[in-house]
N, C-alpha and C. Protein backbone atom coordinates (compact mmCIF):
# COMPACT_ATOMS: atom_id res chain seq x y z
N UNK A 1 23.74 39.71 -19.29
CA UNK A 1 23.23 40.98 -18.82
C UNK A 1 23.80 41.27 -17.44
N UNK A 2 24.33 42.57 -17.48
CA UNK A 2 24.85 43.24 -16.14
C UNK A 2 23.85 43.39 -14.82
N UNK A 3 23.91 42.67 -13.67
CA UNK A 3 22.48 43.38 -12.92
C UNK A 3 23.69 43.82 -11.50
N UNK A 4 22.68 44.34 -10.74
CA UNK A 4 23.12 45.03 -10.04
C UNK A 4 22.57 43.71 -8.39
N UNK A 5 23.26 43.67 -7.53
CA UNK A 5 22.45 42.64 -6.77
C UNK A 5 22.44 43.35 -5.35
N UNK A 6 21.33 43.79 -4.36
CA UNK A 6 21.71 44.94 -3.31
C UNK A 6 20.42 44.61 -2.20
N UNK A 7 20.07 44.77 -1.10
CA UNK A 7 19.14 44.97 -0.20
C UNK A 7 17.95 45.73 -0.71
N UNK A 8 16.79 45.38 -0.65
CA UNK A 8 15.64 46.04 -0.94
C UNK A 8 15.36 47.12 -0.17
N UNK A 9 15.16 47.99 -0.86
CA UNK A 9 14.63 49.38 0.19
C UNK A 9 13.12 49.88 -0.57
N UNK A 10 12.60 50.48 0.60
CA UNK A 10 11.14 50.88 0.49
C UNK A 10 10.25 50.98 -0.86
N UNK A 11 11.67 52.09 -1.58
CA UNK A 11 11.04 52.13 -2.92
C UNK A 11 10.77 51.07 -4.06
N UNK A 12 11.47 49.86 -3.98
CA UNK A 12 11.40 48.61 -4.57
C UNK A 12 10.19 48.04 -4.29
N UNK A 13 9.62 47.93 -3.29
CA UNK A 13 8.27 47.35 -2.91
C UNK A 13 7.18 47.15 -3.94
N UNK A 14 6.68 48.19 -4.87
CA UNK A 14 5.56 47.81 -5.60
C UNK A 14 6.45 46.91 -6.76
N UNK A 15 7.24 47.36 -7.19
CA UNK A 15 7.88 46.35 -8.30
C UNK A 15 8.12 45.09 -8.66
N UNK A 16 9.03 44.63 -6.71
CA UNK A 16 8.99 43.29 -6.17
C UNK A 16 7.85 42.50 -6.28
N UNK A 17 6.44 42.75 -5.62
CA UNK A 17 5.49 42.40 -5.59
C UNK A 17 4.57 42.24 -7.30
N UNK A 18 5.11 43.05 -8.06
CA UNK A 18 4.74 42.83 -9.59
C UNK A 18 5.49 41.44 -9.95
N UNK A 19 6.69 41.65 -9.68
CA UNK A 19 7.57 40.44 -10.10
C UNK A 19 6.95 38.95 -9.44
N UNK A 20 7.04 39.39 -8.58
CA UNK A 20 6.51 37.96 -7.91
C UNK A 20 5.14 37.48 -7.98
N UNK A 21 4.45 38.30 -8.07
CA UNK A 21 2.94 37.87 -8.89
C UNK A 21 2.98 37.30 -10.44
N UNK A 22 3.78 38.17 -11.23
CA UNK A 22 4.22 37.52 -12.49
C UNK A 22 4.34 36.37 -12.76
N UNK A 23 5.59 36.29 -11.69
CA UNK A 23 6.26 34.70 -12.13
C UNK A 23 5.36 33.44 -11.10
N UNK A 24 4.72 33.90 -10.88
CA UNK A 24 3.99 33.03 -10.13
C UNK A 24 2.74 32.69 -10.13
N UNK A 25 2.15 33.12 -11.47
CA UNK A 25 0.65 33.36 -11.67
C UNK A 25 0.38 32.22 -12.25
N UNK A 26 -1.00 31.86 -11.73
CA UNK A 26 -1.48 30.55 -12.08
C UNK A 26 -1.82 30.39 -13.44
N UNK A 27 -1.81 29.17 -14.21
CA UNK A 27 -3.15 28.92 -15.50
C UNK A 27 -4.13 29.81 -15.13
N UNK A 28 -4.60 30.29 -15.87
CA UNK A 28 -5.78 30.84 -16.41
C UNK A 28 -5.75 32.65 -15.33
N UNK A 29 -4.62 32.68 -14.81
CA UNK A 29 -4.50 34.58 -14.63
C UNK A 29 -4.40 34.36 -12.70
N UNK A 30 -5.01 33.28 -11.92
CA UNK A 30 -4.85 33.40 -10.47
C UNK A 30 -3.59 33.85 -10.04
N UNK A 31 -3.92 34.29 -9.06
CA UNK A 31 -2.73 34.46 -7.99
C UNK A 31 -2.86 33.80 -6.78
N UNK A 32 -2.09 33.51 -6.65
CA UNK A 32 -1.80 32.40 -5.40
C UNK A 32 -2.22 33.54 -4.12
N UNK A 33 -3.04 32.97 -3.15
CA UNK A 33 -3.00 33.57 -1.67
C UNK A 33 -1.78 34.74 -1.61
N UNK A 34 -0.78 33.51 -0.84
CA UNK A 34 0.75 34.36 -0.41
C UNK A 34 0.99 35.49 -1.51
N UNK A 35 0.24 35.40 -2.79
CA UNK A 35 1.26 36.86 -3.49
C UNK A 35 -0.06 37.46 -4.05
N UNK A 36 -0.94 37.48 -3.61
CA UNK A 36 -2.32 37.80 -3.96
C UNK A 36 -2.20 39.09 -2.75
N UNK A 37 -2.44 38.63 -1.48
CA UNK A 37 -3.04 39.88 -0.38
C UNK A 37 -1.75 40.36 0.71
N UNK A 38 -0.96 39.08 1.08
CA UNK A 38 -0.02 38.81 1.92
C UNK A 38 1.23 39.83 1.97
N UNK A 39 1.38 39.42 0.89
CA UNK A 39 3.24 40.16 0.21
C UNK A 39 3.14 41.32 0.64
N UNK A 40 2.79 42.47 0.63
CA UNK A 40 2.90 43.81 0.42
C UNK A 40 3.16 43.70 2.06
N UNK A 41 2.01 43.31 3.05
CA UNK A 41 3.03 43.46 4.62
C UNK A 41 4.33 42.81 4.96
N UNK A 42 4.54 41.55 3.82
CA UNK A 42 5.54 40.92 4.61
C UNK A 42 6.56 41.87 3.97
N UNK A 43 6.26 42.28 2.81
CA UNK A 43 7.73 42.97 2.26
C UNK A 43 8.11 44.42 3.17
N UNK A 44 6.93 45.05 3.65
CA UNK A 44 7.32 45.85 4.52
C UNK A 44 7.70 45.63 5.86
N UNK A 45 7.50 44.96 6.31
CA UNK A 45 7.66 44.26 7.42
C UNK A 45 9.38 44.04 7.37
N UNK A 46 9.48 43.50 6.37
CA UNK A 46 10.99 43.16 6.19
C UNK A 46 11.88 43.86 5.93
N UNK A 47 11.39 45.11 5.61
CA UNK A 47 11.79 46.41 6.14
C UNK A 47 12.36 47.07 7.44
N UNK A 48 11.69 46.25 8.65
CA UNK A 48 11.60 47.26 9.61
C UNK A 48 12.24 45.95 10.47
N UNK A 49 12.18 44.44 9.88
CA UNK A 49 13.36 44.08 10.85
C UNK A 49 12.73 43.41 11.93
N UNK A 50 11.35 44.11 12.12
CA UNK A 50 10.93 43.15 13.55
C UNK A 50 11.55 41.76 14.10
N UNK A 51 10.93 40.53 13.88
CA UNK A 51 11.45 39.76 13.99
C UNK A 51 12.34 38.97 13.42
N UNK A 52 12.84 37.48 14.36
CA UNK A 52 13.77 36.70 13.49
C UNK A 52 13.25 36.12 11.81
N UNK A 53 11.41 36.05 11.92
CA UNK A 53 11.25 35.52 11.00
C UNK A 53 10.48 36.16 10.08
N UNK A 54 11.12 37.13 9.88
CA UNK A 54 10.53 38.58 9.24
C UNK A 54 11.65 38.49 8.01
N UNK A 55 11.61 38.11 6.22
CA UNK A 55 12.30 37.75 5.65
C UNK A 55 13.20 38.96 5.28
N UNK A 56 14.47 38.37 4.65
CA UNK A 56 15.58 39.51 4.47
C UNK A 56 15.60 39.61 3.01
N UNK A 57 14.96 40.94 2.10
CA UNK A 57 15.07 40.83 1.12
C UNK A 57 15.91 41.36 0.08
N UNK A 58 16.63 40.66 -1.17
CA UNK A 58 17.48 41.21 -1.68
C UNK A 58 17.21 41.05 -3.22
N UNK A 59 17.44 42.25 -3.93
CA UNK A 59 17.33 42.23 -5.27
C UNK A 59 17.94 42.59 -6.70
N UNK A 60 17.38 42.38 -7.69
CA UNK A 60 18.58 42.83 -8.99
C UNK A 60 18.06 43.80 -9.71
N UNK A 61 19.16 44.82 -10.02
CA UNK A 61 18.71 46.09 -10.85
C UNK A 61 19.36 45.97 -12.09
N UNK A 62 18.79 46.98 -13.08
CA UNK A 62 19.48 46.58 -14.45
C UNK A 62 19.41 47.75 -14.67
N UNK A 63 20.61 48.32 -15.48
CA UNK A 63 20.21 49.89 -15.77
C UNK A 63 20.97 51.08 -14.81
N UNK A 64 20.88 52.53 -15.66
CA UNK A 64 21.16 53.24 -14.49
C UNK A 64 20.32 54.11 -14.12
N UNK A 65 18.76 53.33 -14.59
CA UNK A 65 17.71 53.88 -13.38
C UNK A 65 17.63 52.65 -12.49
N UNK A 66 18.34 52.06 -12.38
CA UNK A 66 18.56 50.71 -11.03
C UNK A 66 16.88 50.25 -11.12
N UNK A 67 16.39 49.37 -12.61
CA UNK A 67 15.25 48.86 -12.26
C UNK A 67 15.15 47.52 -11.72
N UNK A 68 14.10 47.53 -10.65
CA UNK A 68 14.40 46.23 -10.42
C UNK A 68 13.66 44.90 -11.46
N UNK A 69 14.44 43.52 -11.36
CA UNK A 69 13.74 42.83 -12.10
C UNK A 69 14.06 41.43 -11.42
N UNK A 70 14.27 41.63 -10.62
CA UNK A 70 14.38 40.00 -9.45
C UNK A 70 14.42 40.48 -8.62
N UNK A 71 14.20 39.28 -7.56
CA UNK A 71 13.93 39.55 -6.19
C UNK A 71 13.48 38.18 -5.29
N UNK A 72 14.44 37.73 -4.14
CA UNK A 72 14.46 36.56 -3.25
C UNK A 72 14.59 36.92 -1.77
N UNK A 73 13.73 36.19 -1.24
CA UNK A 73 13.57 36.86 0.07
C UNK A 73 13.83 35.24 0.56
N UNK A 74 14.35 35.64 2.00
CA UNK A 74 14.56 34.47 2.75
C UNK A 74 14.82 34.60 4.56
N UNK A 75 14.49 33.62 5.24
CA UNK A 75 14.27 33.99 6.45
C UNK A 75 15.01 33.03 7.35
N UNK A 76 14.80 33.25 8.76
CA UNK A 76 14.70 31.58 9.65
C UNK A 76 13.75 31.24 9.58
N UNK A 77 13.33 29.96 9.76
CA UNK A 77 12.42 29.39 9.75
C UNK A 77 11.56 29.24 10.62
N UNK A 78 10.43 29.18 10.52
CA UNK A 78 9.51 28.65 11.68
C UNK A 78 9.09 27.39 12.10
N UNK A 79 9.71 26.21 11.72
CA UNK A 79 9.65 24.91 11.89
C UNK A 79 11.02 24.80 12.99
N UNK A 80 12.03 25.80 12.61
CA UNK A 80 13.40 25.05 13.67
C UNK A 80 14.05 26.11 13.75
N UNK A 81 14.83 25.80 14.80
CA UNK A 81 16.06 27.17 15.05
C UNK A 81 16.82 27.51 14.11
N UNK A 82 17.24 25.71 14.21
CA UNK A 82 18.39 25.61 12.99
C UNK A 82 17.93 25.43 11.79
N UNK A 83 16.75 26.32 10.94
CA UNK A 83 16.38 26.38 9.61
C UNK A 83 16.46 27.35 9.40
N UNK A 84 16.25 27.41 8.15
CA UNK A 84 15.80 28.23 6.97
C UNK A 84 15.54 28.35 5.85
N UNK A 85 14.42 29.27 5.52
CA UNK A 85 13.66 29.44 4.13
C UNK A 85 14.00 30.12 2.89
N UNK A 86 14.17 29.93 1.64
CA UNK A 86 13.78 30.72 1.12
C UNK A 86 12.45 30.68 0.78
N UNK A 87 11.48 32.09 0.90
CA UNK A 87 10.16 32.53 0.93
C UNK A 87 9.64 32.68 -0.45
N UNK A 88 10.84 33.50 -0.84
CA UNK A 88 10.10 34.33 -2.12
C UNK A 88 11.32 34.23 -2.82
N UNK A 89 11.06 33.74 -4.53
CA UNK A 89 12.31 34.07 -5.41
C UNK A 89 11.81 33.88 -6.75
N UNK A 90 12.35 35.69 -7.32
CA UNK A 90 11.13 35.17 -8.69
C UNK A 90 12.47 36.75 -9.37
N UNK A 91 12.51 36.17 -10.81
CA UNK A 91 13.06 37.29 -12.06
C UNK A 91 11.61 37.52 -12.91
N UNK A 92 11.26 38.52 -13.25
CA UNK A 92 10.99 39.19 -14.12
C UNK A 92 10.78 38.61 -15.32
N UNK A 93 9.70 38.49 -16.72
CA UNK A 93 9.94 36.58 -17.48
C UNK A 93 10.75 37.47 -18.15
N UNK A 94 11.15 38.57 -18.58
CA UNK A 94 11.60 39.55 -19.45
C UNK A 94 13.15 39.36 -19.84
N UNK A 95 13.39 39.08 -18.53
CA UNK A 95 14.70 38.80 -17.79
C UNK A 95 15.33 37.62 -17.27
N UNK A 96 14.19 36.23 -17.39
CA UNK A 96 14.95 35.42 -17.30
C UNK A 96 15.50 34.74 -18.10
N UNK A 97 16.88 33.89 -17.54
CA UNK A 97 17.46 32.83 -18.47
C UNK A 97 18.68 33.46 -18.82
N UNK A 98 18.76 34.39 -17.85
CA UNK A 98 20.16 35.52 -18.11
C UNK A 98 21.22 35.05 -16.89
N UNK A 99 20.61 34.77 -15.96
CA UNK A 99 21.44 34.01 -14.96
C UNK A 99 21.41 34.80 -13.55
N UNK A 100 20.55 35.92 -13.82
CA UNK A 100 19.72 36.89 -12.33
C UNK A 100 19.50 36.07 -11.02
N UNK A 101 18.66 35.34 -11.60
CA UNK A 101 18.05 34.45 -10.48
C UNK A 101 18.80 33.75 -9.88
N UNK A 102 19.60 32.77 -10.69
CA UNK A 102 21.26 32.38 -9.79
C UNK A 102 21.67 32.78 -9.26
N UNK A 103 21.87 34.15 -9.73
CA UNK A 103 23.00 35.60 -8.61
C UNK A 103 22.20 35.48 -7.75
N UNK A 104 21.14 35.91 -7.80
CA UNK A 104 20.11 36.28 -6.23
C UNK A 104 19.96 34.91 -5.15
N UNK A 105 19.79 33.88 -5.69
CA UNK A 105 19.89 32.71 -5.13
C UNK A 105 21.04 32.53 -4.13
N UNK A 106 22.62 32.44 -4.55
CA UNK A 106 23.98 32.41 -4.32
C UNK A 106 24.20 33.63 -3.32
N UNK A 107 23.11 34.80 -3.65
CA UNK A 107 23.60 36.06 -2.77
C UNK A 107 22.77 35.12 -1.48
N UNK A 108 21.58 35.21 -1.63
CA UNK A 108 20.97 34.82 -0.13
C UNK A 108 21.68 33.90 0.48
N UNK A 109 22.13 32.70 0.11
CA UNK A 109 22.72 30.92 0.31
C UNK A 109 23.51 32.27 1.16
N UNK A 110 24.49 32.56 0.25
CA UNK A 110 25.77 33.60 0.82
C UNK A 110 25.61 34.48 2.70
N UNK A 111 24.12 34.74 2.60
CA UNK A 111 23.91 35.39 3.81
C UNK A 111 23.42 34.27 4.72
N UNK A 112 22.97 33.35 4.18
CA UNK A 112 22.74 32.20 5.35
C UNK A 112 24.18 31.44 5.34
N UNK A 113 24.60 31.49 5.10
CA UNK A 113 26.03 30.58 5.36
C UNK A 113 27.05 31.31 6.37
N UNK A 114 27.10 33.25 6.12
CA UNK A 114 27.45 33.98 6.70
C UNK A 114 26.75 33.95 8.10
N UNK A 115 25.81 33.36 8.56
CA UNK A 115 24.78 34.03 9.58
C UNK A 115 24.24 32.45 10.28
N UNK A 116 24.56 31.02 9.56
CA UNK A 116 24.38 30.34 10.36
C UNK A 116 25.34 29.42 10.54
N UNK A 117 24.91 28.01 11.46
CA UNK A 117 25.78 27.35 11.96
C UNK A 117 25.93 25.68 10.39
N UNK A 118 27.06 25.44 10.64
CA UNK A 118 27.12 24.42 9.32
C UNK A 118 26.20 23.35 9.48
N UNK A 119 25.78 22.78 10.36
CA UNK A 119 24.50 21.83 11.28
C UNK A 119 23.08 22.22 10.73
N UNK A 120 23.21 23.71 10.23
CA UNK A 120 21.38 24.19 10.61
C UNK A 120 21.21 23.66 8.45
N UNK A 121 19.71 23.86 8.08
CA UNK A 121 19.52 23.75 7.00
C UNK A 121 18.25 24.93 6.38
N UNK A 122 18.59 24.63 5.18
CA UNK A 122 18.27 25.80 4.40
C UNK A 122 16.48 24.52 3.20
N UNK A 123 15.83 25.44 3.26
CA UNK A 123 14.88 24.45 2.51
C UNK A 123 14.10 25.32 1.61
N UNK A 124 13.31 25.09 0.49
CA UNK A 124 12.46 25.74 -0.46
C UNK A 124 11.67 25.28 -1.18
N UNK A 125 10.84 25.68 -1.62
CA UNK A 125 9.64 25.05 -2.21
C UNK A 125 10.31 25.48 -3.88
N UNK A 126 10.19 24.85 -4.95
CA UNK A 126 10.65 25.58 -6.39
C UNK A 126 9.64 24.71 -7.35
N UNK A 127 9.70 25.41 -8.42
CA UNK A 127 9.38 24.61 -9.49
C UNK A 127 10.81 24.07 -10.01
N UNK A 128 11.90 25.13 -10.00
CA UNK A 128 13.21 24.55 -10.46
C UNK A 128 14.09 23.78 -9.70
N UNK A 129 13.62 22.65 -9.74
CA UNK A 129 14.63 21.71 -8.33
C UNK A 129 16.39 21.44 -8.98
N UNK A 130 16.30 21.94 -10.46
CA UNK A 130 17.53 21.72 -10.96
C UNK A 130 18.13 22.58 -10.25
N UNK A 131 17.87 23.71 -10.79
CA UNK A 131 19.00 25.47 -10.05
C UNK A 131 19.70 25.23 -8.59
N UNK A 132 18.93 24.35 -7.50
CA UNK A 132 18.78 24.34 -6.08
C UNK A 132 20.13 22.95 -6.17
N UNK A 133 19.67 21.76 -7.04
CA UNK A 133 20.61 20.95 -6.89
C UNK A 133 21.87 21.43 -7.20
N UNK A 134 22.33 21.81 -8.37
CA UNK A 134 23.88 22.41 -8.43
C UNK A 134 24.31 23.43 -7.39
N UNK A 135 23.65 23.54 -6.50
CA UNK A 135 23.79 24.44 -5.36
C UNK A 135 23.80 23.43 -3.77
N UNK A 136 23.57 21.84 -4.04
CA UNK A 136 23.99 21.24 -3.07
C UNK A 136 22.78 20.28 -2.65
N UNK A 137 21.40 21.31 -3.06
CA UNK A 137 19.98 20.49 -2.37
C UNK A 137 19.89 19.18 -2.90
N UNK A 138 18.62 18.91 -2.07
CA UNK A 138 18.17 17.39 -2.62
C UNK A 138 16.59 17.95 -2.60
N UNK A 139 16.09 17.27 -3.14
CA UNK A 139 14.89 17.09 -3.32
C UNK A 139 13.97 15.93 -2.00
N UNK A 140 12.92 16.59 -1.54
CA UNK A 140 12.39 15.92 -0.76
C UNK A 140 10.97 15.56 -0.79
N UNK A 141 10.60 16.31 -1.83
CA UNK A 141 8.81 16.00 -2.47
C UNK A 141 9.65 15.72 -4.48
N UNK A 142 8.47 15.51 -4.98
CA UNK A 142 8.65 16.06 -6.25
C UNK A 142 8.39 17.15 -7.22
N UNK A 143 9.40 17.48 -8.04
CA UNK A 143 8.26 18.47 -9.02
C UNK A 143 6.58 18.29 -9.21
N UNK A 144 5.97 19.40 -9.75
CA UNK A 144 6.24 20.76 -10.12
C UNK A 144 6.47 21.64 -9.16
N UNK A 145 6.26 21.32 -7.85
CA UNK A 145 6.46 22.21 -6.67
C UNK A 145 7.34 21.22 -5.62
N UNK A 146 8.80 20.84 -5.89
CA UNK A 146 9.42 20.51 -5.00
C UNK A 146 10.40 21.12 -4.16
N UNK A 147 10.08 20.12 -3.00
CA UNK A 147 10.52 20.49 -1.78
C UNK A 147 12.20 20.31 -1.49
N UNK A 148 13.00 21.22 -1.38
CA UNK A 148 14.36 21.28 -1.57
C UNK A 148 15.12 21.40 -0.09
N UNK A 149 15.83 20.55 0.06
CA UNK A 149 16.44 20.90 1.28
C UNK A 149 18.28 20.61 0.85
N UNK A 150 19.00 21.57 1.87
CA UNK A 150 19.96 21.41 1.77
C UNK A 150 20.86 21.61 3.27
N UNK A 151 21.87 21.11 3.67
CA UNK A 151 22.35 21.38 5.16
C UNK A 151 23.23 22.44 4.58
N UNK A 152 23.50 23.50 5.59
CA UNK A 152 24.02 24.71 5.03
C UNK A 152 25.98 23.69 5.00
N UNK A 153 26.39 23.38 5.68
CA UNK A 153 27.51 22.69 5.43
C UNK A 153 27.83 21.98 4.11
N UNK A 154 26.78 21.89 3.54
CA UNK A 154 26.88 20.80 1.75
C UNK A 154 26.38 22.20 0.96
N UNK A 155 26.25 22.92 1.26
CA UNK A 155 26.10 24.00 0.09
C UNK A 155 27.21 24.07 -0.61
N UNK A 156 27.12 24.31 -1.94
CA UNK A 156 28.03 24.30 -3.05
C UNK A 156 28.46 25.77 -3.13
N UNK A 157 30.17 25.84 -3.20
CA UNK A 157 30.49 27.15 -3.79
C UNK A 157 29.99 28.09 -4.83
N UNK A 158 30.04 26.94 -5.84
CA UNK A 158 30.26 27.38 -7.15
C UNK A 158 28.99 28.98 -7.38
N UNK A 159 29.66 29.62 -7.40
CA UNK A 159 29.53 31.07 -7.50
C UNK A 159 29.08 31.65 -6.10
N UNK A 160 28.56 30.91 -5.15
CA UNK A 160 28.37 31.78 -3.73
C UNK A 160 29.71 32.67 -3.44
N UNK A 161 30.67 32.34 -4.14
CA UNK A 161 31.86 33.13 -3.75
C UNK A 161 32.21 34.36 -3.81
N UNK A 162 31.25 34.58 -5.07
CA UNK A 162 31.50 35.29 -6.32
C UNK A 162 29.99 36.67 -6.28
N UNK A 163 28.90 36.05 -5.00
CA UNK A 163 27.83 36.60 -4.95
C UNK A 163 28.07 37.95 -4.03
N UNK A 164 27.41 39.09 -4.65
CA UNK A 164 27.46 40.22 -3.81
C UNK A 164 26.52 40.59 -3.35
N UNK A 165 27.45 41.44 -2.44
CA UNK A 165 26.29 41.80 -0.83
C UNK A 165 25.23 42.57 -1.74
């Protein structure tokens, strides 16, 4: 499937926040805190740029009503100078297994590699610690929610090359 991969703008907001509640919803219908009340300021927020650790979000459209159906946000970190997060990264279930989420993944890696120093590191929380390893990480907790770190210098090409702005 063709997607489209681009910067989030205003109008994406309620969609994003569908998506990421989706893919992130607990057994039995919960929503987690962070995508329960949180999301909707940080995504605007990330809009307007304020600060360094105000996340940069980017997403995938399908279609040529450009719908969105992924979406990964990622920041500096608040543990170190030389870090960074990805926050938020979730496809649509409709839509996954198409290879979206990779693109969006490879696009962000792509803007932290562009934007930091080869020394600093990149880290994430996933259920998929596979996707993150062929991309360079290691694992530093275990599944179902492991902790992924990678030094932006060992990040793997293989398709960051290929990822668009």
């Amino acid at each position: 499937m063709s997607a489209t991969i681009r910067t989030m703008l205003r109008g994406d907001v309620p969609a994003v926040i569908e998506i990421l509640r989706d893919c992130h919803r607990q057994p039995g219908g919960a929503i987690p805190q962070r995508y329960a009340t949180d999301l909707r300021d940080v995504l605007f927020d990330s809009l307007a740029g304020i600060t360094l650790h105000v996340p940069q979000v980017i997403v995938a459209t399908v279609g040529e009503e450009a719908r969105v159906v992924g979406a990964i946000a990622f920041r500096r970190s608040f543990i170190s100078a030389a870090g960074w997060d990805i926050a938020y990264w979730g496809v649509a279930p409709q839509f996954q297994a198409a290879g979206i989420g990779g693109r969006l993944l490879d696009a962000a890696l792509r803007h932290v590699q562009n934007r930091a120093e080869p020394d600093h590191f990149v880290m994430a929380r996933t259920g998929r610690p596979d996707v993150f390893e062929r991309r360079g990480f290691q694992a530093v907790t275990a599944a179902p929610n492991a902790l992924m770190l990678a030094w932006v210098r060992d990040l793997r090409a293989a398709g960051l090359a290929q990822a668009a702005e």
